[in-house]
C-alpha atoms as a PDB file:
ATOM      1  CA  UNK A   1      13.489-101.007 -89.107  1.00  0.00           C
ATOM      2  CA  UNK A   2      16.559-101.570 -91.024  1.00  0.00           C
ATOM      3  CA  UNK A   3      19.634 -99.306 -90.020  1.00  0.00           C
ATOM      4  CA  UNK A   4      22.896 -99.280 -91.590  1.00  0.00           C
ATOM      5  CA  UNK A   5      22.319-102.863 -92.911  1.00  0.00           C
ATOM      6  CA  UNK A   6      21.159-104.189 -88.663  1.00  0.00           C
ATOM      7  CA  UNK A   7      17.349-105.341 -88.343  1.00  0.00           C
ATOM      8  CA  UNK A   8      16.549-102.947 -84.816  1.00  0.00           C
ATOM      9  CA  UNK A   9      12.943-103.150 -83.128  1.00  0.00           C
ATOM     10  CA  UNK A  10      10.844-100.141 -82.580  1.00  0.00           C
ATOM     11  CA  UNK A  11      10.856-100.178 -79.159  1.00  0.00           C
ATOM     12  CA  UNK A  12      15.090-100.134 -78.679  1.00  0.00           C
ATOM     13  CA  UNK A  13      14.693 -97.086 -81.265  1.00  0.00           C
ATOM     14  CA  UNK A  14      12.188 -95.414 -78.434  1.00  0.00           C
ATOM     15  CA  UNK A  15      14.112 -96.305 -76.270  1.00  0.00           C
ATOM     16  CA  UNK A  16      17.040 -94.747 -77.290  1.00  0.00           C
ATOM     17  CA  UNK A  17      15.082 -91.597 -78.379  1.00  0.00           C
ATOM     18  CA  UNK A  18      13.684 -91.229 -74.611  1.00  0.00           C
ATOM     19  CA  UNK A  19      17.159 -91.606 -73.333  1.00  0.00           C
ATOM     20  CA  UNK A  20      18.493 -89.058 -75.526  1.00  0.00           C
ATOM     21  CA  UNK A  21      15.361 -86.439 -74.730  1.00  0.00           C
ATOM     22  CA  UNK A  22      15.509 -87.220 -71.388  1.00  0.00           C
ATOM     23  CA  UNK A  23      19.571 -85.695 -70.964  1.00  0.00           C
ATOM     24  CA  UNK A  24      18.796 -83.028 -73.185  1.00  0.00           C
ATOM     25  CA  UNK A  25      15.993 -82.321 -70.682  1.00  0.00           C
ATOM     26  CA  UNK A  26      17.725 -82.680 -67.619  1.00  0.00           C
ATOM     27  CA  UNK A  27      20.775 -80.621 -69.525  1.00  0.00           C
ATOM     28  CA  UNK A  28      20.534 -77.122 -67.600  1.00  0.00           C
ATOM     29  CA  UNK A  29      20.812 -74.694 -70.445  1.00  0.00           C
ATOM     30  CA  UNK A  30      19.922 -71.534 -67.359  1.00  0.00           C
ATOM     31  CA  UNK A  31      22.742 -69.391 -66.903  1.00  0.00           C
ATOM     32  CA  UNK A  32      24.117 -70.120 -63.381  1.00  0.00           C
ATOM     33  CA  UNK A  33      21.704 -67.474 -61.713  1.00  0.00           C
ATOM     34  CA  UNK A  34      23.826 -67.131 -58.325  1.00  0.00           C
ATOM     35  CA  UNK A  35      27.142 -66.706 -60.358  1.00  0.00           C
ATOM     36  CA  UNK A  36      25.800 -64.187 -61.905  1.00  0.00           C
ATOM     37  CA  UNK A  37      24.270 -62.544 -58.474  1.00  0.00           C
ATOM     38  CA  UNK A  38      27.885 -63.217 -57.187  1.00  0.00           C
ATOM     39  CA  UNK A  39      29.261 -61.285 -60.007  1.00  0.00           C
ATOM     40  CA  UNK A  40      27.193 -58.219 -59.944  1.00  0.00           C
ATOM     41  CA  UNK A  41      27.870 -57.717 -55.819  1.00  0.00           C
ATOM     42  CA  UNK A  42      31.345 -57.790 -56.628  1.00  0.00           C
ATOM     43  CA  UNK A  43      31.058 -55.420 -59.080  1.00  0.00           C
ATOM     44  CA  UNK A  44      29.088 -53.013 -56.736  1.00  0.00           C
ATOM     45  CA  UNK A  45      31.886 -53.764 -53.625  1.00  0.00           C
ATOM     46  CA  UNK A  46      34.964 -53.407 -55.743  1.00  0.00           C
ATOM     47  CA  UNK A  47      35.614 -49.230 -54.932  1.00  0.00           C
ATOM     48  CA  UNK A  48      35.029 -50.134 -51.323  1.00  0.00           C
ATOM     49  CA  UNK A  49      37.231 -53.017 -51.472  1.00  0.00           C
ATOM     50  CA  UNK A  50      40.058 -50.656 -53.383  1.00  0.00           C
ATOM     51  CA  UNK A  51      39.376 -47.936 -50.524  1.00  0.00           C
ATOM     52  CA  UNK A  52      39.583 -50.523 -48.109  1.00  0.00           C
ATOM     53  CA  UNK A  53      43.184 -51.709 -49.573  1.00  0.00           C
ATOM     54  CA  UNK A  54      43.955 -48.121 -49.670  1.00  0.00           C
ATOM     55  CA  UNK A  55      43.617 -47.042 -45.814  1.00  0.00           C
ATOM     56  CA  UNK A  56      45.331 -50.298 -44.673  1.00  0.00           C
ATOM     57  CA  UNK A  57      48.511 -48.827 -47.243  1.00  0.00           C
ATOM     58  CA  UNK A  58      48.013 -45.307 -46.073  1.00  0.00           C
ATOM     59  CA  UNK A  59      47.939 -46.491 -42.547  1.00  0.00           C
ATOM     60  CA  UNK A  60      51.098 -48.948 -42.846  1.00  0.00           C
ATOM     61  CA  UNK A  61      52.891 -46.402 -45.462  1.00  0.00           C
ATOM     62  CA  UNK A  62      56.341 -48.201 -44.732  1.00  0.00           C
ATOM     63  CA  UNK A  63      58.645 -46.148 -47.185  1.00  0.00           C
ATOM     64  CA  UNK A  64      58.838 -49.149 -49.579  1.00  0.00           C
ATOM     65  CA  UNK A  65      55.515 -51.280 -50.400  1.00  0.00           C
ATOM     66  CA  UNK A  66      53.428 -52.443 -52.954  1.00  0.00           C
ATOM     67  CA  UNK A  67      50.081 -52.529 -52.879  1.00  0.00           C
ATOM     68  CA  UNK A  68      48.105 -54.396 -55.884  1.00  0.00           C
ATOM     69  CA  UNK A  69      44.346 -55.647 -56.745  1.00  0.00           C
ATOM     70  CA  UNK A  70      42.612 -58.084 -59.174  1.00  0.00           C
ATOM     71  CA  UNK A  71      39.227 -58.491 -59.672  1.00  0.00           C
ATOM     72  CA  UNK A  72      38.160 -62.019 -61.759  1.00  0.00           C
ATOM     73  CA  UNK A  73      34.781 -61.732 -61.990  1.00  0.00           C
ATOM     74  CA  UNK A  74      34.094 -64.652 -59.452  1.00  0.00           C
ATOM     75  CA  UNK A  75      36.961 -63.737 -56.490  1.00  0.00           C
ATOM     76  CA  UNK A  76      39.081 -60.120 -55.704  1.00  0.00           C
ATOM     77  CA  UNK A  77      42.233 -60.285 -54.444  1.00  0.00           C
ATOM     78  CA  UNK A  78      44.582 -57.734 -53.146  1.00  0.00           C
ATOM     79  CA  UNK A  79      47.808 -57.269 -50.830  1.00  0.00           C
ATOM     80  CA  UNK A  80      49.953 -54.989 -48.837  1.00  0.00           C
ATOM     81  CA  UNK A  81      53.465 -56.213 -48.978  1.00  0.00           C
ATOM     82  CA  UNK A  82      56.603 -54.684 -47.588  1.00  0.00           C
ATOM     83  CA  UNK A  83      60.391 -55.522 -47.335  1.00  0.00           C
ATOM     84  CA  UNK A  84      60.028 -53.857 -43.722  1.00  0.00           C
ATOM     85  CA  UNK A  85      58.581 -54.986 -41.217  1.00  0.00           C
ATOM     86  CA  UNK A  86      57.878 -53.635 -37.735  1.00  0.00           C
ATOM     87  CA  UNK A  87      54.986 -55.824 -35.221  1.00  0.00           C
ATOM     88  CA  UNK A  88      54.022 -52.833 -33.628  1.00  0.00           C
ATOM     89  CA  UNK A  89      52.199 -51.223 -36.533  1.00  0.00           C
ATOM     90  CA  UNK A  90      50.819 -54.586 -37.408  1.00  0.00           C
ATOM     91  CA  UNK A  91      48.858 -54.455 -34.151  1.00  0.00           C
ATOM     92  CA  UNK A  92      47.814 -50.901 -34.311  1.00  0.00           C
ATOM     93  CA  UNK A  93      46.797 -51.603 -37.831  1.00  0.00           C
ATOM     94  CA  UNK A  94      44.478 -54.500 -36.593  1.00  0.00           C
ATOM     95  CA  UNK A  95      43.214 -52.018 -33.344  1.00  0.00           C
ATOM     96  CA  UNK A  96      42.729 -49.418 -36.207  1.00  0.00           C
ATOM     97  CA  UNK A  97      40.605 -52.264 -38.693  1.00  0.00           C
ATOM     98  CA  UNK A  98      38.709 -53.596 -35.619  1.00  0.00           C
ATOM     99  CA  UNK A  99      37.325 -49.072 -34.892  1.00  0.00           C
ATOM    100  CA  UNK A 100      36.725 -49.407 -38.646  1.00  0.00           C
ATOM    101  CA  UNK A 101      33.796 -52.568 -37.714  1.00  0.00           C
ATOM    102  CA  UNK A 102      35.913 -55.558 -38.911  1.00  0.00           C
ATOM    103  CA  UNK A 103      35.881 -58.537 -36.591  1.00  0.00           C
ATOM    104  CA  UNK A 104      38.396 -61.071 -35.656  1.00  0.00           C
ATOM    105  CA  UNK A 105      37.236 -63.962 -36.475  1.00  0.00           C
ATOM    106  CA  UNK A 106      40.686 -65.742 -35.883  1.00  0.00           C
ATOM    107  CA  UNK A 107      39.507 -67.500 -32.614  1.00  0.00           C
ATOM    108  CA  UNK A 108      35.753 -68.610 -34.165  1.00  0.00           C
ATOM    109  CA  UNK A 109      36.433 -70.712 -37.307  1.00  0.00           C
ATOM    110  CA  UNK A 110      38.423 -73.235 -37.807  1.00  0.00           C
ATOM    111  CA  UNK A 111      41.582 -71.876 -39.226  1.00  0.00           C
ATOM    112  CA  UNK A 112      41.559 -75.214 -41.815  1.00  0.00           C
ATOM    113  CA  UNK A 113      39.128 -73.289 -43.381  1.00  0.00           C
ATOM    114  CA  UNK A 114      41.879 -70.646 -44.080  1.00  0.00           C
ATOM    115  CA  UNK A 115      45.099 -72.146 -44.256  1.00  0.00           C
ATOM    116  CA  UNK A 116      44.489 -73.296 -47.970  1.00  0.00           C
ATOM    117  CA  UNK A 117      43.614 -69.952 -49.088  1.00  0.00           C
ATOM    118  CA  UNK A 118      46.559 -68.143 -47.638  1.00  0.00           C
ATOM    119  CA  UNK A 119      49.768 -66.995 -50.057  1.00  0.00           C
ATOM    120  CA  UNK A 120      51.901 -68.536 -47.022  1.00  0.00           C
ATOM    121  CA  UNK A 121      54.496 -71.120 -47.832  1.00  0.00           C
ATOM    122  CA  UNK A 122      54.945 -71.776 -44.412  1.00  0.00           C
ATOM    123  CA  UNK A 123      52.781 -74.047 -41.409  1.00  0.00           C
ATOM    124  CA  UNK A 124      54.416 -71.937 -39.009  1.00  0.00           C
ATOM    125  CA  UNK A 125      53.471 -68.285 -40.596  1.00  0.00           C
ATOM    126  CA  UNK A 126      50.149 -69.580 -41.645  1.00  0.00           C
ATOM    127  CA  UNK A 127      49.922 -70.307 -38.098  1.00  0.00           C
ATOM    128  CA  UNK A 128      49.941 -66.744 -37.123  1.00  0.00           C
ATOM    129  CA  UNK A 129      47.124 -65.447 -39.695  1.00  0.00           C
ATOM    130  CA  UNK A 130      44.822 -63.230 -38.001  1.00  0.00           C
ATOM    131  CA  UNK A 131      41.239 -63.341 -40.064  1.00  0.00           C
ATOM    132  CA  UNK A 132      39.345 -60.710 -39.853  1.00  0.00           C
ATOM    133  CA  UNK A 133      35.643 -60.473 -41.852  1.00  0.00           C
ATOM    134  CA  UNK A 134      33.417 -57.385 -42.432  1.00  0.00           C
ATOM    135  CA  UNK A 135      30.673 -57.277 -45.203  1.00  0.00           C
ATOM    136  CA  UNK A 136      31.507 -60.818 -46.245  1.00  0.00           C
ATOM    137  CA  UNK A 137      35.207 -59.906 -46.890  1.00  0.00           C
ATOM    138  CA  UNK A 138      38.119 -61.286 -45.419  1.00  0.00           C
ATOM    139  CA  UNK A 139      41.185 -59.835 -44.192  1.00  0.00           C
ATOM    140  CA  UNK A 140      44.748 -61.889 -43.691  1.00  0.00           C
ATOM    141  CA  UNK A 141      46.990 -60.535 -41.528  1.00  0.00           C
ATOM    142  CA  UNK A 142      49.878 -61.938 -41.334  1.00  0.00           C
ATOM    143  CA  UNK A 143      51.745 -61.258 -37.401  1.00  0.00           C
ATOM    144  CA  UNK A 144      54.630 -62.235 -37.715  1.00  0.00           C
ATOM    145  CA  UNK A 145      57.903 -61.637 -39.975  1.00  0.00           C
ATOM    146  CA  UNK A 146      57.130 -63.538 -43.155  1.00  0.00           C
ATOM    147  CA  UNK A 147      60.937 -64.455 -43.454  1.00  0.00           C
ATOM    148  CA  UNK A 148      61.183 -64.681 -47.086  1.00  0.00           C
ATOM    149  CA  UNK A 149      58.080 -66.901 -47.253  1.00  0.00           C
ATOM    150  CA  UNK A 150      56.545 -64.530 -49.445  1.00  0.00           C
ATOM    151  CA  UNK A 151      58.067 -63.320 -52.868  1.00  0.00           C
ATOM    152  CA  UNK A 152      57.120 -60.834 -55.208  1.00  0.00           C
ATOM    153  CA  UNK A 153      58.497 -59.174 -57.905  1.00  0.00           C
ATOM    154  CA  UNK A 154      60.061 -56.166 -56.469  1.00  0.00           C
ATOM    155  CA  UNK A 155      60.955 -58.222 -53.236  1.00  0.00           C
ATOM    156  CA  UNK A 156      60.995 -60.551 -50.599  1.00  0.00           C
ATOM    157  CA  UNK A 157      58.290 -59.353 -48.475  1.00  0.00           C
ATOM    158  CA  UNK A 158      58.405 -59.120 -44.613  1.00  0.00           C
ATOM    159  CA  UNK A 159      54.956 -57.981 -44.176  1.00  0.00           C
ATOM    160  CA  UNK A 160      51.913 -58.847 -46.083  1.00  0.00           C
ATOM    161  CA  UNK A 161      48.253 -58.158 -45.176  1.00  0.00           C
ATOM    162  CA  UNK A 162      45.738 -59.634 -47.831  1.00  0.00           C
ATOM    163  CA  UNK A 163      42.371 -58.500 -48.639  1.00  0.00           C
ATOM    164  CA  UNK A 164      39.797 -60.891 -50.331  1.00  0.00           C
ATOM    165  CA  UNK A 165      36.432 -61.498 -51.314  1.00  0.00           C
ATOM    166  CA  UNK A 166      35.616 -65.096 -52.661  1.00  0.00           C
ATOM    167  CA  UNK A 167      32.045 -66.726 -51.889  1.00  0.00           C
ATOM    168  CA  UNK A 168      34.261 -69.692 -51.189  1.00  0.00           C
ATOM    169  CA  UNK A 169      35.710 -68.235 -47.804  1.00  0.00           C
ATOM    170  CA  UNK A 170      33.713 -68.396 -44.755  1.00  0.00           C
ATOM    171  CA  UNK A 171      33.695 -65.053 -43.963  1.00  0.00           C
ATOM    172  CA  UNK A 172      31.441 -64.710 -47.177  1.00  0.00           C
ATOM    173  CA  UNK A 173      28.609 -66.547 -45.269  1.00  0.00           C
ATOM    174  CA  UNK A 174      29.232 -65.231 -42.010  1.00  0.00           C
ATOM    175  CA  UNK A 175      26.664 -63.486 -39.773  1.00  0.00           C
ATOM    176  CA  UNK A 176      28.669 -61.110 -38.456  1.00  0.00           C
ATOM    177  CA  UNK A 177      26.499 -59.020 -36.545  1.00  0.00           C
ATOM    178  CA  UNK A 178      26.234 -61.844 -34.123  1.00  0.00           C
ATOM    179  CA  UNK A 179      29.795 -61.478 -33.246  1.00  0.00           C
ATOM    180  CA  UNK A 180      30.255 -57.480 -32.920  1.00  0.00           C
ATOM    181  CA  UNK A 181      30.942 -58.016 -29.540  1.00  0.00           C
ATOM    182  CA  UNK A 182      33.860 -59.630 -29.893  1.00  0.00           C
ATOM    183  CA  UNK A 183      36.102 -56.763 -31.878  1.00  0.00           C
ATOM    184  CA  UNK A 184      37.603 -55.880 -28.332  1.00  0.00           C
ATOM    185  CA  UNK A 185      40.079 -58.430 -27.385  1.00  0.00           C
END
């Protein structure tokens, strides 16, 4: 068979015409079927992740804060942040979140998991995370003075407590009822 003035052989033409059905084949066309299971939990978890964001600002209520949230379809974020900062509440917040059923998971995972995935600037603050999971969300709190390591637009904040929910932090796949005996520490 003549093509574009070159003499080719019947079988290369097969040949190529197998190789080209066999990627189309292969090709998934499928929407991505867990995305899209991914998406519709975090759809159904977002108000409880907003009241969740809520009762840690309530709680902290220093007299300047912000508190903000973003959902992208595939991860929420959201933070407390505060010019102030005072250690004390900090720990009665995380006494507080471990009566509410999270769990410190700090101790149990390997923090390199973590460190990656935290807004700190520093080794040293990122150091002092405390992680805390509960229906495959995550909690960073962040013990210690952030020192300017964290800015945001209305500040440098001192204290910052993050709330997220990503399927690619390990508190997503975490069995936590296993470890319910470990919120007293």
């Amino acid at each position: 068979m003549k093509i574009r003035g070159k003499q080719y052989k019947l079988s290369d033409i097969l040949l190529i015409a197998f190789v080209i059905i066999l990627f189309i084949w292969t090709v998934d066309l499928e929407p991505n079927k867990e995305l899209e299971i991914y998406q519709q939990e975090l759809v159904e978890k977002e108000s409880w992740l907003i009241s969740e964001l809520n009762k840690i600002a309530n709680f902290m209520s220093f007299k300047v804060s912000d508190n903000s949230h973003s959902n992208r379809d595939v991860w929420y974020t959201s933070r407390y942040a505060s010019p102030e900062f005072d250690k004390n509440r900090l720990l009665h917040l995380h006494g507080f979140l471990l009566k509410e059923g999270w769990v410190d998971m700090t101790d149990k995972i390997d923090k390199n998991d973590y460190i990656a995935n935290t807004s700190s600037r520093s080794d040293q603050t990122a150091k002092r995370v405390h992680i805390l999971c509960k229906d495959k969300a995550t909690i960073f709190m962040y013990m210690t003075d952030m020192q300017n390591d964290y800015l945001i637009d209305l500040f440098k904040a001192r204290t910052l407590v993050e709330l997220k929910y990503d399927y690619s932090l390990p508190c997503y796949d975490l069995n936590e009822p296993q470890y319910s005996h470990t919120n007293a520490r």
